[in-house]
N, C-alpha and C. Protein backbone atom coordinates (compact mmCIF):
# COMPACT_ATOMS: atom_id res chain seq x y z
N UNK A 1 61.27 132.32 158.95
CA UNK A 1 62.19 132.17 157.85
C UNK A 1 62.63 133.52 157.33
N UNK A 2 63.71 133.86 157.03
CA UNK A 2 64.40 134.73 156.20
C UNK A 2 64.24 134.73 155.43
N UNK A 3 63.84 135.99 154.53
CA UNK A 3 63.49 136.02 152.73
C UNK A 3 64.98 135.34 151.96
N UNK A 4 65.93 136.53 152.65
CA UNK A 4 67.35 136.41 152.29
C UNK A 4 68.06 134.81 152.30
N UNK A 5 67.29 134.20 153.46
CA UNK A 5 68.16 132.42 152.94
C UNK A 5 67.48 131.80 152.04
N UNK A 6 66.34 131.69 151.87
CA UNK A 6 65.39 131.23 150.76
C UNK A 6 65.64 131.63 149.41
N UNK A 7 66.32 133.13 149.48
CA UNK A 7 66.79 133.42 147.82
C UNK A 7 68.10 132.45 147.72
N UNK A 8 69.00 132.60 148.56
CA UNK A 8 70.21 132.06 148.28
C UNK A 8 70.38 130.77 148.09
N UNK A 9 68.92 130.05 148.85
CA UNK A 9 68.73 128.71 148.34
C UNK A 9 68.42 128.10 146.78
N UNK A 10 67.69 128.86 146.35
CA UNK A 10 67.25 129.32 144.94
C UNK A 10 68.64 129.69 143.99
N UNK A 11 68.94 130.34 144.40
CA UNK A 11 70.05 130.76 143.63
C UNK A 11 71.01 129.08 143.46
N UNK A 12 71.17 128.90 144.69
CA UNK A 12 72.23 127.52 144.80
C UNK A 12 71.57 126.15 143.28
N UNK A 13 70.06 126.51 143.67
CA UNK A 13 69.29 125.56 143.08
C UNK A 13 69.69 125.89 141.19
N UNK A 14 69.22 126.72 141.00
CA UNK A 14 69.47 127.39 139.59
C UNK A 14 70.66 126.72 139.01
N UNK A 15 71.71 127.61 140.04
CA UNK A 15 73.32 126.58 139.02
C UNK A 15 73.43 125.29 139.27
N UNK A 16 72.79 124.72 140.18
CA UNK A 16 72.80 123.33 140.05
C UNK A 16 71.98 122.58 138.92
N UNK A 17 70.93 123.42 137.83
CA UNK A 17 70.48 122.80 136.85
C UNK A 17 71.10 123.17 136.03
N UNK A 18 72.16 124.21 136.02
CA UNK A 18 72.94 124.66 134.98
C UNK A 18 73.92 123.80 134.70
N UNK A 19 74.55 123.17 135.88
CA UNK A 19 75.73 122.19 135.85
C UNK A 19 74.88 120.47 135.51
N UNK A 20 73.46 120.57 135.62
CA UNK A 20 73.04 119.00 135.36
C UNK A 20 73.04 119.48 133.55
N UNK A 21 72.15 120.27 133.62
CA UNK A 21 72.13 120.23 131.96
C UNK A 21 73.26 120.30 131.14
N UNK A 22 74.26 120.92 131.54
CA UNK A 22 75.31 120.82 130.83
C UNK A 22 76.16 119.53 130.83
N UNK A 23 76.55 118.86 131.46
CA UNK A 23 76.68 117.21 131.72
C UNK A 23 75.88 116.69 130.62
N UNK A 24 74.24 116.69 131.07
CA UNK A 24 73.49 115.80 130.06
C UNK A 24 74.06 116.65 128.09
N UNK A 25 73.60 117.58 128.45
CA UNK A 25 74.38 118.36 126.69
C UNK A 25 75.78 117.35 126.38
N UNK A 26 76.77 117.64 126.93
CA UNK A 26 78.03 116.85 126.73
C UNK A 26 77.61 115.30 126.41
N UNK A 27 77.27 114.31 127.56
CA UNK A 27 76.27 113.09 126.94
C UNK A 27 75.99 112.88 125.84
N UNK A 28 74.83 114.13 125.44
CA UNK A 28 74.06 113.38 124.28
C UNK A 28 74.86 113.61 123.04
N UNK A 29 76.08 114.79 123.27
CA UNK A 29 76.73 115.34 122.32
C UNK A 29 77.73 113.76 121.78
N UNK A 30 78.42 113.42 122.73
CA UNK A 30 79.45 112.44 122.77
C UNK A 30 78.57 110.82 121.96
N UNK A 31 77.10 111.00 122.65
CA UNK A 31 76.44 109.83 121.96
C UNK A 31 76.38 110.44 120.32
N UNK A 32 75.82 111.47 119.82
CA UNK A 32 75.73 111.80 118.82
C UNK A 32 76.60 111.58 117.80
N UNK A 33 78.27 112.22 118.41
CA UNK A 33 79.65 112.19 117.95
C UNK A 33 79.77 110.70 117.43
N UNK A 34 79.55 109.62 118.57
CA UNK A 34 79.71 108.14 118.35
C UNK A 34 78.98 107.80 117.63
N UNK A 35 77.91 107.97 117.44
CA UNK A 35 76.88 107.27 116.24
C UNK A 35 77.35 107.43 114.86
N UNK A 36 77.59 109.21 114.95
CA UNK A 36 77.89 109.85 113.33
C UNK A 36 79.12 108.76 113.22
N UNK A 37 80.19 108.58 113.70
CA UNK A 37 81.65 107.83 113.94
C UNK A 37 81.35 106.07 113.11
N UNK A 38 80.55 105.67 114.02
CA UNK A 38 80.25 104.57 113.80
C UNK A 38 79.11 104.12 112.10
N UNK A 39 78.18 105.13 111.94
CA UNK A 39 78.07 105.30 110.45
C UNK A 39 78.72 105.50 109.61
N UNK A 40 79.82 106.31 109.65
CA UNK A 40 80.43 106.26 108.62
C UNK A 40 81.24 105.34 108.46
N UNK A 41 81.67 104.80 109.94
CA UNK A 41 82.61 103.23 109.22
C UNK A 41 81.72 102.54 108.55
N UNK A 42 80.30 102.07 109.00
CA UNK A 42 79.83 100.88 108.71
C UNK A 42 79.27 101.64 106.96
N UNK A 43 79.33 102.35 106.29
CA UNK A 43 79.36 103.00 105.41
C UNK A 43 80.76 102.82 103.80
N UNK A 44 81.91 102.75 105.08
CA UNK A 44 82.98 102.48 104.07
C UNK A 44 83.03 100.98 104.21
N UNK A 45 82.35 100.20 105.33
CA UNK A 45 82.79 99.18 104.80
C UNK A 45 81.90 98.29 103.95
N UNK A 46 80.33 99.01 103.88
CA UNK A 46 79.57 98.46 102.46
C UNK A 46 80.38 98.28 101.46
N UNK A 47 80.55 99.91 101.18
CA UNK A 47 81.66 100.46 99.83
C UNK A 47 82.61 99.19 99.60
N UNK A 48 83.38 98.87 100.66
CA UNK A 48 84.58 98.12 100.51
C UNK A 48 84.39 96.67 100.42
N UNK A 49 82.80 96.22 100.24
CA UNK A 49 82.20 95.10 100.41
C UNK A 49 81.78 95.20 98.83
N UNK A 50 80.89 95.93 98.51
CA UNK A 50 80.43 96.20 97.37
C UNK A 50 81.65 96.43 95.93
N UNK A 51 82.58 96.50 96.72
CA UNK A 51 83.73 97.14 95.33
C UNK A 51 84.56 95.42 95.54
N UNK A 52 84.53 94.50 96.38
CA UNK A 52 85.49 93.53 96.38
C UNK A 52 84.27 92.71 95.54
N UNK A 53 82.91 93.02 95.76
CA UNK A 53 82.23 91.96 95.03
C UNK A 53 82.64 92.47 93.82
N UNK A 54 82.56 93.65 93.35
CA UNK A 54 82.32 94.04 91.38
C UNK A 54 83.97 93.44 91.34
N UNK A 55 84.99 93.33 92.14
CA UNK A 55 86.68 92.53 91.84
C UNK A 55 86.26 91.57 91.31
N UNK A 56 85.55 90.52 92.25
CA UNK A 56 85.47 89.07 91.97
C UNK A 56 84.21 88.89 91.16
N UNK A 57 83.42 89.81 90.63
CA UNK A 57 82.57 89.90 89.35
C UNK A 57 83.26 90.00 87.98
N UNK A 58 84.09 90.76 88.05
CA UNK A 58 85.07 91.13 86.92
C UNK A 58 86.03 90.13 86.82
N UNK A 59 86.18 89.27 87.95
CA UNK A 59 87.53 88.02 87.58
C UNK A 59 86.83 86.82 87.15
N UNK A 60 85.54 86.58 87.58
CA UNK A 60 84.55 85.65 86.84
C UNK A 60 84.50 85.39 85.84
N UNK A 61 84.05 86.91 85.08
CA UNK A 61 83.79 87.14 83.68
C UNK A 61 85.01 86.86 82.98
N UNK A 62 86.42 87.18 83.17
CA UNK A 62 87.37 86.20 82.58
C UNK A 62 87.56 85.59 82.40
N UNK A 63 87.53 84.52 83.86
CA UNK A 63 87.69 83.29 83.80
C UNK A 63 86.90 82.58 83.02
N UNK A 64 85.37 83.20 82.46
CA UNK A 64 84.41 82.46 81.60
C UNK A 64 84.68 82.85 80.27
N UNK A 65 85.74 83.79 79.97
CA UNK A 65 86.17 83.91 79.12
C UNK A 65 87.27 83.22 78.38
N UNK A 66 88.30 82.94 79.60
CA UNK A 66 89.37 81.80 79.05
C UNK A 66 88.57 80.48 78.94
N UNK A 67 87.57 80.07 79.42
CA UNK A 67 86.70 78.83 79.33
C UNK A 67 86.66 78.80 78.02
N UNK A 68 85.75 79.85 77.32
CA UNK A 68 85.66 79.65 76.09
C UNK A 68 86.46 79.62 75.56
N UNK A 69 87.92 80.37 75.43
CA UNK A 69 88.91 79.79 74.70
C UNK A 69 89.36 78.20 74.19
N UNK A 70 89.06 77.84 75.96
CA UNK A 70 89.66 76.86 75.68
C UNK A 70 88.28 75.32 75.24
N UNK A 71 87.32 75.80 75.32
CA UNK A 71 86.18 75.14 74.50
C UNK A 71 85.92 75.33 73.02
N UNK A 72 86.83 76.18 72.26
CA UNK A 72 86.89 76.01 70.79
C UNK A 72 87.60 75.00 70.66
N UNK A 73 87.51 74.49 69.28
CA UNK A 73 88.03 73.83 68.93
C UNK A 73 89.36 73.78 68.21
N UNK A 74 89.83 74.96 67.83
CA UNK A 74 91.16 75.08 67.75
C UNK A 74 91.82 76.16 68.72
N UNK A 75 92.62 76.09 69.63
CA UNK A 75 93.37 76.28 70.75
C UNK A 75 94.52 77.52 70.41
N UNK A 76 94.89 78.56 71.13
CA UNK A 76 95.69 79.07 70.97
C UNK A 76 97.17 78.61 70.91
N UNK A 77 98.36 79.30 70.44
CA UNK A 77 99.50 78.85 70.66
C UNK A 77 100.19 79.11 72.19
N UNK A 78 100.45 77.82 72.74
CA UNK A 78 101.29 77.81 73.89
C UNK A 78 102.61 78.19 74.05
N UNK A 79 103.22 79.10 73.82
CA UNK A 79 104.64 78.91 74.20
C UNK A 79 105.12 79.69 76.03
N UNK A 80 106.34 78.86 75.79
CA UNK A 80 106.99 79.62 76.86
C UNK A 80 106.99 81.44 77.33
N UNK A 81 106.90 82.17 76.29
CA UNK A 81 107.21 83.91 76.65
C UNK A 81 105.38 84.10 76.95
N UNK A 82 104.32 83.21 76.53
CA UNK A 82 103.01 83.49 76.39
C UNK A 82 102.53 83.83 75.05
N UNK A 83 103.15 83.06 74.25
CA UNK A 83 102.13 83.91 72.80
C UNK A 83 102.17 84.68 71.98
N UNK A 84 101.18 84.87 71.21
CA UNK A 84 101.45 86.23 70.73
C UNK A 84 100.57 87.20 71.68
N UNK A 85 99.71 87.22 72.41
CA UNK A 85 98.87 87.85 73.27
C UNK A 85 99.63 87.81 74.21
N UNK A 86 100.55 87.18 74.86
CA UNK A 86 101.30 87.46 75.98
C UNK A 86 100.33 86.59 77.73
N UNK A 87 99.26 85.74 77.08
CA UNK A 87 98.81 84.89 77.97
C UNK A 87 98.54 83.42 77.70
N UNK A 88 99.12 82.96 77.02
CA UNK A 88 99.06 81.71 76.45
C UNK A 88 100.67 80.86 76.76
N UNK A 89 100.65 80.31 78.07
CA UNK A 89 101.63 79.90 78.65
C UNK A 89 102.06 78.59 78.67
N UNK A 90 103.22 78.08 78.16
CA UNK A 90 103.41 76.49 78.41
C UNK A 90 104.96 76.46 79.07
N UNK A 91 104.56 75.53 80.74
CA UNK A 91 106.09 75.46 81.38
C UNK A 91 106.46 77.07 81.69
N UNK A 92 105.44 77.58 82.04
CA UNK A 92 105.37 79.02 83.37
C UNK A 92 105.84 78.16 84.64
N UNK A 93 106.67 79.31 84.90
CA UNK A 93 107.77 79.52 86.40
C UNK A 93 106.86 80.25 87.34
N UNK A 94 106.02 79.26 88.31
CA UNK A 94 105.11 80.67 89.28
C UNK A 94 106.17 80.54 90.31
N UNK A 95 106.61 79.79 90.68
CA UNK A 95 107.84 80.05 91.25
C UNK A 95 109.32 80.64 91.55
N UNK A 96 109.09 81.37 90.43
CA UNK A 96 110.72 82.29 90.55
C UNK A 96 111.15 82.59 92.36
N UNK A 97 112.42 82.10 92.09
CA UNK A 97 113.65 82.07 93.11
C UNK A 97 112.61 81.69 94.72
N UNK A 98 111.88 80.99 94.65
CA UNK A 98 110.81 80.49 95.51
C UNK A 98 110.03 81.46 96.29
N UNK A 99 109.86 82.39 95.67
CA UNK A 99 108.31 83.42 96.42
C UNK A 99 107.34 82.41 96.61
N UNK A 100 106.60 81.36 95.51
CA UNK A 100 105.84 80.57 96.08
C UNK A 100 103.99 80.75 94.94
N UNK A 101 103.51 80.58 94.42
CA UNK A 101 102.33 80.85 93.86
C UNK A 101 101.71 81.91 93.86
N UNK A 102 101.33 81.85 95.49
CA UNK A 102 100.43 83.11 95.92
C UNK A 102 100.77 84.11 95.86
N UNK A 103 102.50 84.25 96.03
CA UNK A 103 102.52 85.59 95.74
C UNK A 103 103.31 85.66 94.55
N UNK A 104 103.90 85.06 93.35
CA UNK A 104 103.89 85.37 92.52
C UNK A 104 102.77 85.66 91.03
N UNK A 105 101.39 85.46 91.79
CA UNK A 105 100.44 85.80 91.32
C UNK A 105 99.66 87.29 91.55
N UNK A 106 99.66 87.45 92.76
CA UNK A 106 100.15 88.93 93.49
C UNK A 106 100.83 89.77 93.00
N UNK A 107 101.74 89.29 93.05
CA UNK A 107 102.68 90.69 92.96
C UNK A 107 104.17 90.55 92.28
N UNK A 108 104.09 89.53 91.76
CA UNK A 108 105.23 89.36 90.69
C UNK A 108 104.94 89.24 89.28
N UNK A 109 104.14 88.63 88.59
CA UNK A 109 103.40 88.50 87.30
C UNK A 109 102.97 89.72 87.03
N UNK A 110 103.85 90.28 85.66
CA UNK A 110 103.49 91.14 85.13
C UNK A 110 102.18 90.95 83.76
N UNK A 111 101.27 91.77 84.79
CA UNK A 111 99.47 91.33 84.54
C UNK A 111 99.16 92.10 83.59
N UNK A 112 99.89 93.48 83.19
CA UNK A 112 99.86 94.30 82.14
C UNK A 112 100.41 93.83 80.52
N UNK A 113 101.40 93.02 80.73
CA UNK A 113 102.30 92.86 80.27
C UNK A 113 102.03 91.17 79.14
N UNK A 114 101.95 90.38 80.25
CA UNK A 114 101.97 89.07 79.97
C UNK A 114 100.55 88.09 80.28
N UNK A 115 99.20 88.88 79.68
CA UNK A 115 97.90 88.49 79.61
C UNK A 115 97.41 88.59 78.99
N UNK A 116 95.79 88.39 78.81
CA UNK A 116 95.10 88.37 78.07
C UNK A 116 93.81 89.10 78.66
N UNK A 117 93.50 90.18 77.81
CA UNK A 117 92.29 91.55 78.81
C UNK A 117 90.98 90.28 78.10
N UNK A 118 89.95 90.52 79.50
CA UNK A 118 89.23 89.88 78.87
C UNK A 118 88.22 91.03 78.37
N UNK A 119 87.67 90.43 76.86
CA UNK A 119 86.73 91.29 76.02
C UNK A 119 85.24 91.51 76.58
N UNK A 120 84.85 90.51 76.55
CA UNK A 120 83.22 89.91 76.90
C UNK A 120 82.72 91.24 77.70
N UNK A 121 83.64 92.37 78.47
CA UNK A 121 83.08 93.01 79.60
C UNK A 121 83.10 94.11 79.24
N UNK A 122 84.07 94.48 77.73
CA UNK A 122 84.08 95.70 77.70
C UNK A 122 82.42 96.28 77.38
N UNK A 123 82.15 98.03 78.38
CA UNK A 123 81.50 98.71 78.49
C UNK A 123 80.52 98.15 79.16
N UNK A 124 80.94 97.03 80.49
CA UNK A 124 79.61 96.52 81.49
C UNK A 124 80.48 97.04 82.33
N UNK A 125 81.70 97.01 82.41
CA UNK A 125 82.42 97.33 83.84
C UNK A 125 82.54 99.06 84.15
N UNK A 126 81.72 99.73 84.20
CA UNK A 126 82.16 101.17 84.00
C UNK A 126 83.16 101.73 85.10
N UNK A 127 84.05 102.04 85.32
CA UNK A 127 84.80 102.89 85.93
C UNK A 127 85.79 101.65 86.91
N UNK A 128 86.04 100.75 86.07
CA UNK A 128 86.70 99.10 86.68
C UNK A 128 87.52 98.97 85.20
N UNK A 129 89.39 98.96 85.87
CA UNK A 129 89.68 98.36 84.74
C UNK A 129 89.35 96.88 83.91
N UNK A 130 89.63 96.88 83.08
CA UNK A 130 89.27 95.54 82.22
C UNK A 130 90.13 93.77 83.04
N UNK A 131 89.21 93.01 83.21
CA UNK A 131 90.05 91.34 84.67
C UNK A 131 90.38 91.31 83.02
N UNK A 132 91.55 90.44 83.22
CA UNK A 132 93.08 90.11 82.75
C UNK A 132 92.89 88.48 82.93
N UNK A 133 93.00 87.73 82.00
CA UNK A 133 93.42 86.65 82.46
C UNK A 133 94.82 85.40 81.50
N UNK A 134 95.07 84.21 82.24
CA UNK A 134 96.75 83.92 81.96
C UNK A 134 96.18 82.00 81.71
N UNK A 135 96.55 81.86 80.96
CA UNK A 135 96.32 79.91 80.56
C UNK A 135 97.50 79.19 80.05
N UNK A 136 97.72 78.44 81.27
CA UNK A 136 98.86 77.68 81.70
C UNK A 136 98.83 76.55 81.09
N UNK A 137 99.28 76.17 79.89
CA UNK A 137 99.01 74.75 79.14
C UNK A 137 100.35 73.19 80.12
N UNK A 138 99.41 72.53 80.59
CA UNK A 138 100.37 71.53 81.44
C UNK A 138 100.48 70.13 80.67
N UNK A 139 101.40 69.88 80.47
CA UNK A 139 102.10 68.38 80.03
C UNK A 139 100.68 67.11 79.98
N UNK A 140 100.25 66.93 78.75
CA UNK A 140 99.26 65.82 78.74
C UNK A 140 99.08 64.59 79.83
N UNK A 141 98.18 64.57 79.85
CA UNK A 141 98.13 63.04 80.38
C UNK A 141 97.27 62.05 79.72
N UNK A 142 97.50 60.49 80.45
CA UNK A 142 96.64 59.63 79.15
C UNK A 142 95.44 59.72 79.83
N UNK A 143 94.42 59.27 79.14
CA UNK A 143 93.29 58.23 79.72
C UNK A 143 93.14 57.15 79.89
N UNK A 144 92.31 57.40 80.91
CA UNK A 144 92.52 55.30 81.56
C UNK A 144 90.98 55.19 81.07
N UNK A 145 90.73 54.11 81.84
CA UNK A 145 89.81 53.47 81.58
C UNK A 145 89.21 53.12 80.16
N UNK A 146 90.56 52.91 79.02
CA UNK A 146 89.73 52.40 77.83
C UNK A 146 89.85 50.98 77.39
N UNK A 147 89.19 50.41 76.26
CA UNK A 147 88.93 49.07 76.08
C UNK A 147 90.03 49.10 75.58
N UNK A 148 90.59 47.31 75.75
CA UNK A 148 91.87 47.00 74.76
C UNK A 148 91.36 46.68 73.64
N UNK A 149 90.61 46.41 73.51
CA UNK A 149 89.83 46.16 72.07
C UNK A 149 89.97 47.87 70.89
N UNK A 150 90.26 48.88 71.60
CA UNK A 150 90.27 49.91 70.28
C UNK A 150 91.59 50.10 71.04
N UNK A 151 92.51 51.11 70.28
CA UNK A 151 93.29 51.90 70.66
C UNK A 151 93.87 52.71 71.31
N UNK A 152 94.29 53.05 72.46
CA UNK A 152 94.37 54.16 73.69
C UNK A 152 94.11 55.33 72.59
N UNK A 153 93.21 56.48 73.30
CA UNK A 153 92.40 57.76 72.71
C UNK A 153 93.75 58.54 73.42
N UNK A 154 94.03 59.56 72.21
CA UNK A 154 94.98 60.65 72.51
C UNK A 154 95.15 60.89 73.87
N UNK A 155 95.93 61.34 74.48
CA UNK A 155 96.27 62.01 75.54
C UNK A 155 95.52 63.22 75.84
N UNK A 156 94.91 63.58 77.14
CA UNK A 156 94.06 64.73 77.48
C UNK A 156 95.02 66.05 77.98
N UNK A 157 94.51 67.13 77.41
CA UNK A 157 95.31 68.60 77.80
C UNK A 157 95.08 69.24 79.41
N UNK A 158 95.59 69.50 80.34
CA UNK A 158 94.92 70.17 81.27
C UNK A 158 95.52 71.55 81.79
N UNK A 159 95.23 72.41 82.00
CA UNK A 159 94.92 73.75 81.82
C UNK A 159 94.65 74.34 83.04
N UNK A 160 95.54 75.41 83.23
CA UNK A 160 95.25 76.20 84.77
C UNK A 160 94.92 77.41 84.11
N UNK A 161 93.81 77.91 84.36
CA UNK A 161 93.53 79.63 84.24
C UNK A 161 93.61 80.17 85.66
N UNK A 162 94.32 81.50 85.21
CA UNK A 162 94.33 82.15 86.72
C UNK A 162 93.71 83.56 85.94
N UNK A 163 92.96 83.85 86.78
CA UNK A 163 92.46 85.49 86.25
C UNK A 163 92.45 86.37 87.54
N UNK A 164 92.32 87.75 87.02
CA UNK A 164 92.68 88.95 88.30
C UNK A 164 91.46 90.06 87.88
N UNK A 165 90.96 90.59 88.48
CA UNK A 165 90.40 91.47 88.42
C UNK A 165 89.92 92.72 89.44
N UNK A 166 89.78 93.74 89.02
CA UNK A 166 90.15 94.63 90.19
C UNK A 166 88.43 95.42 90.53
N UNK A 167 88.37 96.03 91.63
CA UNK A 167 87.01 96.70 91.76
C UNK A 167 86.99 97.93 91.02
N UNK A 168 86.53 99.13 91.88
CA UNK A 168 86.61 100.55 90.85
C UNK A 168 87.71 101.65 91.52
N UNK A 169 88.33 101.03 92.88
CA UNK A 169 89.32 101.09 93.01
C UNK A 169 90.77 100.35 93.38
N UNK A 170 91.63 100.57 93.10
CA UNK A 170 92.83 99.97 92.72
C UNK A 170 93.61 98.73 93.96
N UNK A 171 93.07 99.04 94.97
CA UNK A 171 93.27 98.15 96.41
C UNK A 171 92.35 97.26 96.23
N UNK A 172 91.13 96.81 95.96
CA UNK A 172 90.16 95.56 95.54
C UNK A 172 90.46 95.14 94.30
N UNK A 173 91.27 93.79 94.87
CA UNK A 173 92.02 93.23 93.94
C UNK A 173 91.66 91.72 94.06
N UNK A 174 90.99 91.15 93.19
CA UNK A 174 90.48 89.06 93.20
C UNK A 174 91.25 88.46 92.46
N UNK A 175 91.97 87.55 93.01
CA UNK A 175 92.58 86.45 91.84
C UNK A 175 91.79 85.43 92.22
N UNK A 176 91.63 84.68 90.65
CA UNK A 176 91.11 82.95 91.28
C UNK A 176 91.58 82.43 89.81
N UNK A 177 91.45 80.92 90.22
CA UNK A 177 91.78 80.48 89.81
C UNK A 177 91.07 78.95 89.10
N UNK A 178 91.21 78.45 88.76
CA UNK A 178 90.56 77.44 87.79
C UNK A 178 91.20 76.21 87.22
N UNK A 179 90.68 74.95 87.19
CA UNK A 179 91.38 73.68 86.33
C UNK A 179 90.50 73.55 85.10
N UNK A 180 91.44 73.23 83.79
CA UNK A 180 90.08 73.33 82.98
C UNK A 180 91.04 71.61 82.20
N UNK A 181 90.02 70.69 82.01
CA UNK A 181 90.62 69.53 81.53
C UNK A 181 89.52 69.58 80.41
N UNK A 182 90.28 69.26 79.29
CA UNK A 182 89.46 69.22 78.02
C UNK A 182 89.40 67.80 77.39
N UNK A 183 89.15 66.97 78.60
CA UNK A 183 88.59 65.67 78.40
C UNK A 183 89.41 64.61 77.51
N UNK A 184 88.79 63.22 77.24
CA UNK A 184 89.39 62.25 76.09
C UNK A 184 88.34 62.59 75.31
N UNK A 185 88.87 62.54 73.96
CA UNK A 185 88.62 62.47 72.65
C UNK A 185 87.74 61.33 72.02
């Protein structure tokens, strides 16, 4: 054997671990890259999980707020413009020029404007504007089922609350909505 082919074999050998290790480096780099990648989505989308729940936490608390309104015993004034609060609605148009409910609840109803902030939350919601909510007074109806023996009992009120409430930022946005019937008398 030749000293001289045995080095050059060696030599061949050397950059051939230079070129494996560097491959595997790139690998683990690209796995690394993907992991960090993939944490941070699954990261924003807690966030974006966690901020739609505090939305529909904050539209709750309204809606249990127009409840109680409408469980006193004397009732706000209904009119057509909303009130003097600007959410106390009788013979509301969710329909203008036929957008349709859903989205005139969205994005046509001026929520600043023509509602009612609900109180109950101020200084629980920190860094969440104040859920808003709107009570739709609808055309009575009777009650059935009474004896002919007394008198038909007043006519019953029934009541749509819609409330909105937002997370702690401005894109987590919950509407819901509600029937509230305040029974026969």
């Amino acid at each position: 054997m030749h000293p001289q082919v045995f080095r050059s074999s060696t030599t061949l050998q050397r950059g051939m671990v230079l070129i494996v290790s560097l491959i595997i480096l790139v690998i683990v780099t690209l796995i690394a890259v993907t992991a960090l990648r993939v944490t941070i989505l699954e990261e924003r989308m807690a966030g974006n999980t966690r901020d739609r729940q505090l939305a529909f936490e904050a539209t709750e608390y309204a809606l249990r707020e127009a409840q109680d309104v409408l469980s006193a015993p004397v009732l706000p004034q209904f009119t057509s413009t909303g009130g003097s609060t600007g959410g106390y609605f009788s013979g509301l148009n969710t329909n203008p020029g036929g957008v349709g409910d859903i989205a005139y609840w969205s994005s046509t109803h001026n929520w600043a404007a023509n509602s009612v902030a609900a109180n109950k939350v101020a200084g629980v919601l920190s860094g969440q504007t104040q859920p808003r909510y709107v009570i739709e007074e609808y055309p009575a109806i009777s009650c059935d089922g009474y004896s002919s023996k007394w008198p038909p009992p007043p006519p019953r009120n029934v009541y749509r609350v819609t409330a909105r409430g937002t997370g702690r930022t401005a894109d987590s946005v919950v509407i819901l909505q509600i029937w509230y019937d305040r029974g026969c008398s």
